[in-house]
PDB file of N, CA and C in Angstrom:
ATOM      1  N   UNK A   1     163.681  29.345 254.864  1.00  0.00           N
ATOM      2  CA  UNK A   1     162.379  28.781 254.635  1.00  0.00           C
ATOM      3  C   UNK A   1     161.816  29.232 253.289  1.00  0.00           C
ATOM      4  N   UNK A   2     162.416  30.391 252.667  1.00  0.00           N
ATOM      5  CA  UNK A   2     161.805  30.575 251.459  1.00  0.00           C
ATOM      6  C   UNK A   2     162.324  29.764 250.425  1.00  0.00           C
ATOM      7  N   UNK A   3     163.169  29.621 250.501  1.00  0.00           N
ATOM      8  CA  UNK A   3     163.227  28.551 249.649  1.00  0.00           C
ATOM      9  C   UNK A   3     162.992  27.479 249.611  1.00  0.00           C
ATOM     10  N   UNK A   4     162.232  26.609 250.173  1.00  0.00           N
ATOM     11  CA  UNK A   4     161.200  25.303 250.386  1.00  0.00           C
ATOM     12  C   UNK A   4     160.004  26.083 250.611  1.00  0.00           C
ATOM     13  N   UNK A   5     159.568  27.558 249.859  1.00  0.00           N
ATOM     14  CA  UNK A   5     158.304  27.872 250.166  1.00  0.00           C
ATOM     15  C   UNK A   5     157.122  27.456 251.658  1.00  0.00           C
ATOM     16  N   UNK A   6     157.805  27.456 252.718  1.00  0.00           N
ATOM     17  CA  UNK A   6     157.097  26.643 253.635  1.00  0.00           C
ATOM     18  C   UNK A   6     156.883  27.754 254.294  1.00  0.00           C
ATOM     19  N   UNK A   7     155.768  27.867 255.421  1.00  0.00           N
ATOM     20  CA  UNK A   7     155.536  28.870 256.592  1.00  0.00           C
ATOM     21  C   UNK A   7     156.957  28.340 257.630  1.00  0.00           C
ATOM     22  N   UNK A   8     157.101  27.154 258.248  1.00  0.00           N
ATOM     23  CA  UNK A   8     158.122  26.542 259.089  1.00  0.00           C
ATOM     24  C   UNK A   8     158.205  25.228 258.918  1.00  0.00           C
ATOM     25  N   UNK A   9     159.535  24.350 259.580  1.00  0.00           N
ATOM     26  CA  UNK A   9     159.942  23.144 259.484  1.00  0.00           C
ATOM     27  C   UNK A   9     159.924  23.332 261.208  1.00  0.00           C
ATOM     28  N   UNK A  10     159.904  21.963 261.359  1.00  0.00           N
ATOM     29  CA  UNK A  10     160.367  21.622 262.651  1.00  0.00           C
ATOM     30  C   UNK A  10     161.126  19.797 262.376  1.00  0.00           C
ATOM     31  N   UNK A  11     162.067  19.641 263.231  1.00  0.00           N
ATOM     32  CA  UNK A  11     162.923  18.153 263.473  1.00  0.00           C
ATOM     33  C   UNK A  11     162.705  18.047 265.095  1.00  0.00           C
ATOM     34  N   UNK A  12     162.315  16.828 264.947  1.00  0.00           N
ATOM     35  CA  UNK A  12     161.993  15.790 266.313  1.00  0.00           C
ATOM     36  C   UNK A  12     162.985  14.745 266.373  1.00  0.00           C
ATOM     37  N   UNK A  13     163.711  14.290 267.223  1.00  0.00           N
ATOM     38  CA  UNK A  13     164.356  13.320 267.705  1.00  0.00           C
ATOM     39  C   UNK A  13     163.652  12.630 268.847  1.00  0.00           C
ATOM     40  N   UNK A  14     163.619  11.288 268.512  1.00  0.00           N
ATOM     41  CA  UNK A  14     163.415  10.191 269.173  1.00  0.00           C
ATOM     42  C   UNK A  14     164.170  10.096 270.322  1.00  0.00           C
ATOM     43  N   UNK A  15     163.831  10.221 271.466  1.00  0.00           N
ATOM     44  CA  UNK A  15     164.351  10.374 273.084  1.00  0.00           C
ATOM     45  C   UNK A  15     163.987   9.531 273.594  1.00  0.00           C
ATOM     46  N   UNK A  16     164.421   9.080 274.887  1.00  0.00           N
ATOM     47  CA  UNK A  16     164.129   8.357 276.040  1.00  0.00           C
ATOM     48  C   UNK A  16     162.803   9.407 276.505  1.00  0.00           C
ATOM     49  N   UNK A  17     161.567   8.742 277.048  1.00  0.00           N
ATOM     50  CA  UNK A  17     160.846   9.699 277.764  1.00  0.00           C
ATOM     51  C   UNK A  17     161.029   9.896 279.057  1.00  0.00           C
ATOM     52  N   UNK A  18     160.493  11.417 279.382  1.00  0.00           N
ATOM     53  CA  UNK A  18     161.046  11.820 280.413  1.00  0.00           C
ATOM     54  C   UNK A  18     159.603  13.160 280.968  1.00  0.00           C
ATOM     55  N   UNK A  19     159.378  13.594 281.935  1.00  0.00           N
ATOM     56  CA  UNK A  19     158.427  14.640 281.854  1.00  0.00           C
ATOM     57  C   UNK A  19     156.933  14.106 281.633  1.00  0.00           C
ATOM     58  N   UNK A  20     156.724  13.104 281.225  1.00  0.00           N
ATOM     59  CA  UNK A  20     155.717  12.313 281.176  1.00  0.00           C
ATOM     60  C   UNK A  20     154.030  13.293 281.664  1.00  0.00           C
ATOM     61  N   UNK A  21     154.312  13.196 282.624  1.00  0.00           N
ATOM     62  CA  UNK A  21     152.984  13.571 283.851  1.00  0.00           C
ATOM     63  C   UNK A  21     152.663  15.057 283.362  1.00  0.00           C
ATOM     64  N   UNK A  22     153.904  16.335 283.176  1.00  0.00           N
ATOM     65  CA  UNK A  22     153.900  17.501 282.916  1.00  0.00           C
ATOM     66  C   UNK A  22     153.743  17.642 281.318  1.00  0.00           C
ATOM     67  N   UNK A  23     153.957  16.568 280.637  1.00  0.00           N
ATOM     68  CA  UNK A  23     153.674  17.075 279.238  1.00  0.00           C
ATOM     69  C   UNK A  23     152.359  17.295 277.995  1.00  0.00           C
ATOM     70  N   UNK A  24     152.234  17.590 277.059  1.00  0.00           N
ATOM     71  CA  UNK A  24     151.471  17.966 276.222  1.00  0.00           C
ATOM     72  C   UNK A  24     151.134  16.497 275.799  1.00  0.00           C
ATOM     73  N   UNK A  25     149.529  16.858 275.845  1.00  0.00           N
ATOM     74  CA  UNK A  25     148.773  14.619 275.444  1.00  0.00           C
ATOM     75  C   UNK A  25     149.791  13.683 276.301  1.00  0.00           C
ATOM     76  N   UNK A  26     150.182  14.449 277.546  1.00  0.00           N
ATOM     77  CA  UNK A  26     150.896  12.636 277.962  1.00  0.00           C
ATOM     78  C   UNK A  26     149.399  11.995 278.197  1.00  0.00           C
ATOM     79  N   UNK A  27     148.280  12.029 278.535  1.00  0.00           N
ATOM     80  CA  UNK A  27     147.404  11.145 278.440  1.00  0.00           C
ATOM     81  C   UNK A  27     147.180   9.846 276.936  1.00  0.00           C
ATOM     82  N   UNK A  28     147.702  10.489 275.970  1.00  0.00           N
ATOM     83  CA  UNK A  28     147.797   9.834 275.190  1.00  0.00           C
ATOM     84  C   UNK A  28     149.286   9.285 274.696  1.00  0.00           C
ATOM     85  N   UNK A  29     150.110   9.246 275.531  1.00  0.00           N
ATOM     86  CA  UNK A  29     151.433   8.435 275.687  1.00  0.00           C
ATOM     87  C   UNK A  29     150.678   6.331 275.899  1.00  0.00           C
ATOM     88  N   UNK A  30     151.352   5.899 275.061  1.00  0.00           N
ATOM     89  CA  UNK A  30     151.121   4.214 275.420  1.00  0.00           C
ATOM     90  C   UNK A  30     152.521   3.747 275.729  1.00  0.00           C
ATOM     91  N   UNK A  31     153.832   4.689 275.543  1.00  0.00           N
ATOM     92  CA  UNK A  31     154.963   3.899 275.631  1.00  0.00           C
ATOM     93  C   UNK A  31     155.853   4.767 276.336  1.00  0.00           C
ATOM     94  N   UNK A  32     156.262   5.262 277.697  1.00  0.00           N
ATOM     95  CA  UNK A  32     156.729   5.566 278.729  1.00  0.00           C
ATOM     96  C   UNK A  32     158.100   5.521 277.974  1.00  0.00           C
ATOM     97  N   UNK A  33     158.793   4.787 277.529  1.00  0.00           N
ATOM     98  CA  UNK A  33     159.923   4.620 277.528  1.00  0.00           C
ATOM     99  C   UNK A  33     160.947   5.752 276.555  1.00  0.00           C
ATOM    100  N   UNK A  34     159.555   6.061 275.476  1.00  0.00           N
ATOM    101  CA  UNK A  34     160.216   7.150 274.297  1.00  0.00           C
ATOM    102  C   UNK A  34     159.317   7.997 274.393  1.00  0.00           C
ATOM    103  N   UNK A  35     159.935   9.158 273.612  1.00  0.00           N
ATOM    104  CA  UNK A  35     159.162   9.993 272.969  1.00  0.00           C
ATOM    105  C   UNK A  35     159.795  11.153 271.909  1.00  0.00           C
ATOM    106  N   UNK A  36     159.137  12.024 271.420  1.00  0.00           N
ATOM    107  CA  UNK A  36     159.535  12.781 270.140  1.00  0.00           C
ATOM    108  C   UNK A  36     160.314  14.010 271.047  1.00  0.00           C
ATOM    109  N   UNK A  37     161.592  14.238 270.850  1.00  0.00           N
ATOM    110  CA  UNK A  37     161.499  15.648 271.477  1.00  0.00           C
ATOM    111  C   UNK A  37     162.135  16.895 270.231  1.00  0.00           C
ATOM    112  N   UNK A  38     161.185  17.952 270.658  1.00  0.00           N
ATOM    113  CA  UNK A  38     161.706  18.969 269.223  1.00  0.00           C
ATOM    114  C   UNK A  38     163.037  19.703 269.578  1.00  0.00           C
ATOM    115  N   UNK A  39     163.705  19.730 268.408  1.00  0.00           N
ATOM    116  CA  UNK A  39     165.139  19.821 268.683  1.00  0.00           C
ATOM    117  C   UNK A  39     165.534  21.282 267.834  1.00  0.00           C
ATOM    118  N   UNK A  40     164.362  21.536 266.876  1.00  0.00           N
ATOM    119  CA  UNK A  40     164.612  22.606 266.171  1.00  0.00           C
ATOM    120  C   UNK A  40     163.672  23.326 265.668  1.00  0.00           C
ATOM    121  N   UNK A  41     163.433  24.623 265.217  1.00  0.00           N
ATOM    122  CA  UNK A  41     161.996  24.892 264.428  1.00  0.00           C
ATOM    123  C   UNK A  41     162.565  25.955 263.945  1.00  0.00           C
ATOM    124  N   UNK A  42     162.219  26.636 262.782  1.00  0.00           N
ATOM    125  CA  UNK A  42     162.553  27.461 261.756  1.00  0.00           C
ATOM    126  C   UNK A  42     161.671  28.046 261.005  1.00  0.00           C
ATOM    127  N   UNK A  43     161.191  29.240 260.615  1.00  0.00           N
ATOM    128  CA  UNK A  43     160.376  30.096 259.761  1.00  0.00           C
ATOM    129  C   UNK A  43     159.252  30.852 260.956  1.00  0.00           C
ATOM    130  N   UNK A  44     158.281  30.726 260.940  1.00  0.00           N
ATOM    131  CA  UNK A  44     157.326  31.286 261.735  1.00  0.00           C
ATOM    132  C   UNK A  44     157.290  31.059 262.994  1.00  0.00           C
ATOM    133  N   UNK A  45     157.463  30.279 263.434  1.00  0.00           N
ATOM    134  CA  UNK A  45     157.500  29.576 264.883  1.00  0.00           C
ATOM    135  C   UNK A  45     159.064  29.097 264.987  1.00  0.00           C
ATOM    136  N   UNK A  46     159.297  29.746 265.876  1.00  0.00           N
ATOM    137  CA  UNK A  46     161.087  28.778 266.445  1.00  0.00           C
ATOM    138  C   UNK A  46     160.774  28.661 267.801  1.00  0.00           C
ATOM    139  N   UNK A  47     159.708  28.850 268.396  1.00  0.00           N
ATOM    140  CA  UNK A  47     159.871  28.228 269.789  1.00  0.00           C
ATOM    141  C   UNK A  47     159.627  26.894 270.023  1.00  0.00           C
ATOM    142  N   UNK A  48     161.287  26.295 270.761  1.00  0.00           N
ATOM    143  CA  UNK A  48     161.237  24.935 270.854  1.00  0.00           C
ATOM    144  C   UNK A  48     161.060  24.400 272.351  1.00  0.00           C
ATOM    145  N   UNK A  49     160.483  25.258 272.870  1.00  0.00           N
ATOM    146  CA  UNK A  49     160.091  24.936 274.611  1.00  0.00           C
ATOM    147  C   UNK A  49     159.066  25.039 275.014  1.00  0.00           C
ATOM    148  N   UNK A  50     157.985  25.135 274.174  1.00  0.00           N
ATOM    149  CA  UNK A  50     156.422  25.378 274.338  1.00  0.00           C
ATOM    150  C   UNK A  50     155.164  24.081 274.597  1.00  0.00           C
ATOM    151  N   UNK A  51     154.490  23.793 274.060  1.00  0.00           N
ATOM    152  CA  UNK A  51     153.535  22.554 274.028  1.00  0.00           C
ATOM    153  C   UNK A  51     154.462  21.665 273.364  1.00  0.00           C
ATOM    154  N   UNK A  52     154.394  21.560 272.468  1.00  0.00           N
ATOM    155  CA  UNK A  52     154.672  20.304 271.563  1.00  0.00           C
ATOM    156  C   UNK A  52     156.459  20.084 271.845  1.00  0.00           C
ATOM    157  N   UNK A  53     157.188  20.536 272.646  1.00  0.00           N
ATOM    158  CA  UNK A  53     158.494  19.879 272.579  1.00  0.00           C
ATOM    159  C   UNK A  53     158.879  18.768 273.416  1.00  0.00           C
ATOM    160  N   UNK A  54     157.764  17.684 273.236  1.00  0.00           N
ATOM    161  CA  UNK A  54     157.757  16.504 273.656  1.00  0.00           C
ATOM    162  C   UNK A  54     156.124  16.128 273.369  1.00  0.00           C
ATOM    163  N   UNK A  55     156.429  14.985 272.528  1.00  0.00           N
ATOM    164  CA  UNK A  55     155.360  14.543 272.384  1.00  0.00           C
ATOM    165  C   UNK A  55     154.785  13.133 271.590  1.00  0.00           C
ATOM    166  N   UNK A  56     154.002  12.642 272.642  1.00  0.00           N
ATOM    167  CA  UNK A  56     154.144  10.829 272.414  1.00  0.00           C
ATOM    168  C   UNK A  56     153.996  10.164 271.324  1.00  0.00           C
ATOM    169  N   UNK A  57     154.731   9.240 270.508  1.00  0.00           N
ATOM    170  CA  UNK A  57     154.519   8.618 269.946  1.00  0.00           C
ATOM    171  C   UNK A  57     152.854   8.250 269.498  1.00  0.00           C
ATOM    172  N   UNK A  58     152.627   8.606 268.612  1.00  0.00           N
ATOM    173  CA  UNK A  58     151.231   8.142 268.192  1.00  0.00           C
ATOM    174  C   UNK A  58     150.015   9.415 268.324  1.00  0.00           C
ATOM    175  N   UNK A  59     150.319  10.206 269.029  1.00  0.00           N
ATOM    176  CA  UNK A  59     149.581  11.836 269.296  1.00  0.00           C
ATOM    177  C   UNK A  59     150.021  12.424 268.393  1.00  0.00           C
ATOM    178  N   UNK A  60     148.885  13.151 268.159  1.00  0.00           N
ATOM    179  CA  UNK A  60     149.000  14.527 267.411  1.00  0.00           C
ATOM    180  C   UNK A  60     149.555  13.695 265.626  1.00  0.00           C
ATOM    181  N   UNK A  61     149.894  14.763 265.057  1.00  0.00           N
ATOM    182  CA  UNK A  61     150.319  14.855 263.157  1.00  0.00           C
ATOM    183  C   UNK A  61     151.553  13.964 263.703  1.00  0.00           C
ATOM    184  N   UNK A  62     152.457  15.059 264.148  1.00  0.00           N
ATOM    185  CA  UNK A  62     153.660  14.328 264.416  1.00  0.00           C
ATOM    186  C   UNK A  62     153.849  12.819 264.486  1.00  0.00           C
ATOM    187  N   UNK A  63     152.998  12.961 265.912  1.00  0.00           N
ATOM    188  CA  UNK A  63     153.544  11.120 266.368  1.00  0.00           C
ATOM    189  C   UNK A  63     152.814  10.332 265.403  1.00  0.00           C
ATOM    190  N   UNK A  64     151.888  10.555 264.824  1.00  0.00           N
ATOM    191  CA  UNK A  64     151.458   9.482 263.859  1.00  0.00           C
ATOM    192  C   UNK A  64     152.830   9.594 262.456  1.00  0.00           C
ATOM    193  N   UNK A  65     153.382  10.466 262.115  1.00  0.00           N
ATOM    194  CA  UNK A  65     154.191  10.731 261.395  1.00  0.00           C
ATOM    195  C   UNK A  65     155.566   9.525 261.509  1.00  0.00           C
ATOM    196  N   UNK A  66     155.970   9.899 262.503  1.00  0.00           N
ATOM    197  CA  UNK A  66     156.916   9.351 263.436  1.00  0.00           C
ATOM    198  C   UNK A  66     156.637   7.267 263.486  1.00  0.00           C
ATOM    199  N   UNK A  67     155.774   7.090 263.822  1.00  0.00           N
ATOM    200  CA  UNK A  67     154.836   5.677 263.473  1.00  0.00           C
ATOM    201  C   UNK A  67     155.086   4.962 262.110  1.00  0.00           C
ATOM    202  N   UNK A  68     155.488   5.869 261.365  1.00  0.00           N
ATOM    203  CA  UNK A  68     154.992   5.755 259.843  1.00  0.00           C
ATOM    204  C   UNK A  68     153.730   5.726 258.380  1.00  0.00           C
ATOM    205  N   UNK A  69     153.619   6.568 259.623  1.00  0.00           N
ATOM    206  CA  UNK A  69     152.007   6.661 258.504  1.00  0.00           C
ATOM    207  C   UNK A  69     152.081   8.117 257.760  1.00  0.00           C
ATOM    208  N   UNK A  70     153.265   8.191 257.123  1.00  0.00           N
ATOM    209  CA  UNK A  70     153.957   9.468 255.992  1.00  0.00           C
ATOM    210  C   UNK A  70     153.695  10.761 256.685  1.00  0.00           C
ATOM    211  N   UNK A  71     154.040  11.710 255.446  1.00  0.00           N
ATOM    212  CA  UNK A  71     154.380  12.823 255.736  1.00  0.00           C
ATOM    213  C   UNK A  71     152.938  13.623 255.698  1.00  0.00           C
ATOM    214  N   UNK A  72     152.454  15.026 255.971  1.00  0.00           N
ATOM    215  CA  UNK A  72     151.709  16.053 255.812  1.00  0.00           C
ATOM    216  C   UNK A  72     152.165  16.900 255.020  1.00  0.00           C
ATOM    217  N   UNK A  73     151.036  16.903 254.170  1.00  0.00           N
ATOM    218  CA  UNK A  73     151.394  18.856 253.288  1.00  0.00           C
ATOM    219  C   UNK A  73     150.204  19.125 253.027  1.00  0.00           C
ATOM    220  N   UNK A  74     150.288  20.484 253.204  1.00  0.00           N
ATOM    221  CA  UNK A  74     149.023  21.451 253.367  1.00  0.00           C
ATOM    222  C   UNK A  74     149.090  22.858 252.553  1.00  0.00           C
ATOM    223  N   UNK A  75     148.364  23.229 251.406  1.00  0.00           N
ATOM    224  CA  UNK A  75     148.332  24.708 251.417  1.00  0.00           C
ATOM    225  C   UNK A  75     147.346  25.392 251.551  1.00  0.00           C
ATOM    226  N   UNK A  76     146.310  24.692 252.727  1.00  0.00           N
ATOM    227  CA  UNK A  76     145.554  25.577 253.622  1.00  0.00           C
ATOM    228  C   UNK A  76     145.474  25.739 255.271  1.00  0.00           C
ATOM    229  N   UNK A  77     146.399  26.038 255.799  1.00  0.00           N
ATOM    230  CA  UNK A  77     146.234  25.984 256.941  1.00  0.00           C
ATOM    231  C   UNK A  77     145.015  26.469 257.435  1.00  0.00           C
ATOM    232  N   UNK A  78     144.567  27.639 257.269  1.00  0.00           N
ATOM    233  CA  UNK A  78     143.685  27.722 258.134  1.00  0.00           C
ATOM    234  C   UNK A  78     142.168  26.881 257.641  1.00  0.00           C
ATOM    235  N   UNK A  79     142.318  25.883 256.662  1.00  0.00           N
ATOM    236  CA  UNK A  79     140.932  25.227 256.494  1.00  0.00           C
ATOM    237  C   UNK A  79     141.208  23.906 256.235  1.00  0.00           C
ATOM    238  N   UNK A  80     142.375  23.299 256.664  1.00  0.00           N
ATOM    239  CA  UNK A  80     142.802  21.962 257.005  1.00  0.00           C
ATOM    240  C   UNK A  80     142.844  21.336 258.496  1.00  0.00           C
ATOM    241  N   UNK A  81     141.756  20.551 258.492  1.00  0.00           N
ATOM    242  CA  UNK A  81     141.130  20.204 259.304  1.00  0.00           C
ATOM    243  C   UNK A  81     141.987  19.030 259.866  1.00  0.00           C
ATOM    244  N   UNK A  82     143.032  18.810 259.697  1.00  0.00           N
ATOM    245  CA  UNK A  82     144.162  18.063 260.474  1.00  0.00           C
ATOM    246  C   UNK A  82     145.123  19.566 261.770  1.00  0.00           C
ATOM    247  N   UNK A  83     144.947  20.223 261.047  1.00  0.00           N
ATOM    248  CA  UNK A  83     145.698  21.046 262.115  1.00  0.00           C
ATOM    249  C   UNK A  83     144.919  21.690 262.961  1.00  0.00           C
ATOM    250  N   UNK A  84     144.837  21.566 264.436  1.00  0.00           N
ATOM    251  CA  UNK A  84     144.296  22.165 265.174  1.00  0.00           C
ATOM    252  C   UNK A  84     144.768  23.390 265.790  1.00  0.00           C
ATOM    253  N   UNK A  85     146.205  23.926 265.419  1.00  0.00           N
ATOM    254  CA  UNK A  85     146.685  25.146 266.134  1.00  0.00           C
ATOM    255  C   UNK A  85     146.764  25.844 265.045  1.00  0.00           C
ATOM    256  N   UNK A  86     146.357  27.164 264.903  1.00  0.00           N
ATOM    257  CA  UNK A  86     146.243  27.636 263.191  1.00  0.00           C
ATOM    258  C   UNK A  86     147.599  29.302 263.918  1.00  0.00           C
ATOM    259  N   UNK A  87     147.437  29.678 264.304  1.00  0.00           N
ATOM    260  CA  UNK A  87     148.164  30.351 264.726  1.00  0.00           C
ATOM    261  C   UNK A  87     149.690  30.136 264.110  1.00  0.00           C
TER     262      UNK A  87
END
C-alpha cells in the first residue's frame, strides 16, 4: 500500500445475491439477483467478513461506484463527508 500512498484498497466482485435479509443496507438492495461481494482488502483494514462484504448495488460509495458513477479519492478522511466510517 505504500506505494500507491493509500491508507487501503479493497476489490468487490459482482456475485449472485445471496444473504439478502442478514446483510448490511439490504434495505436498500432494488435487485435481489446481484450484489458486490468483497473479495479482498489490504493496508489498514483487511477484514473481509465484517459489514460491507456484501453490498447492494447502488448503496453506499461502493455500489454507486460499481453503477458507474466513477471512482472516489480523498485526502481527508476524517472531514470528507462522503465517508461515514472514519475509523
Amino acid at each position: 500500500m505504500e506505494e500507491l500512498d493509500a491508507a487501503f484498497a479493497r476489490i468487490w466482485l459482482l456475485d449472485p445475491g445471496d444473504l439478502c435479509a442478514g446483510r448490511y443496507k439490504a434495505a436498500d438492495c432494488t435487485n435481489r439477483d446481484r450484489c458486490l461481494h468483497l473479495e479482498a482488502s489490504a493496508g489498514l483494514c483487511t477484514n473481509i467478513n465484517g459489514e460491507y462484504r456484501k453490498i447492494p448495488l447502488g448503496a453506499l460509495k461502493i455500489g454507486k461506484i460499481a453503477q458507474g458513477f466513477g471512482s472516489i479519492y480523498t485526502n481527508d478522511v476524517l472531514g470528507d463527508d462522503r465517508l461515514t466510517n472514519k475509523q
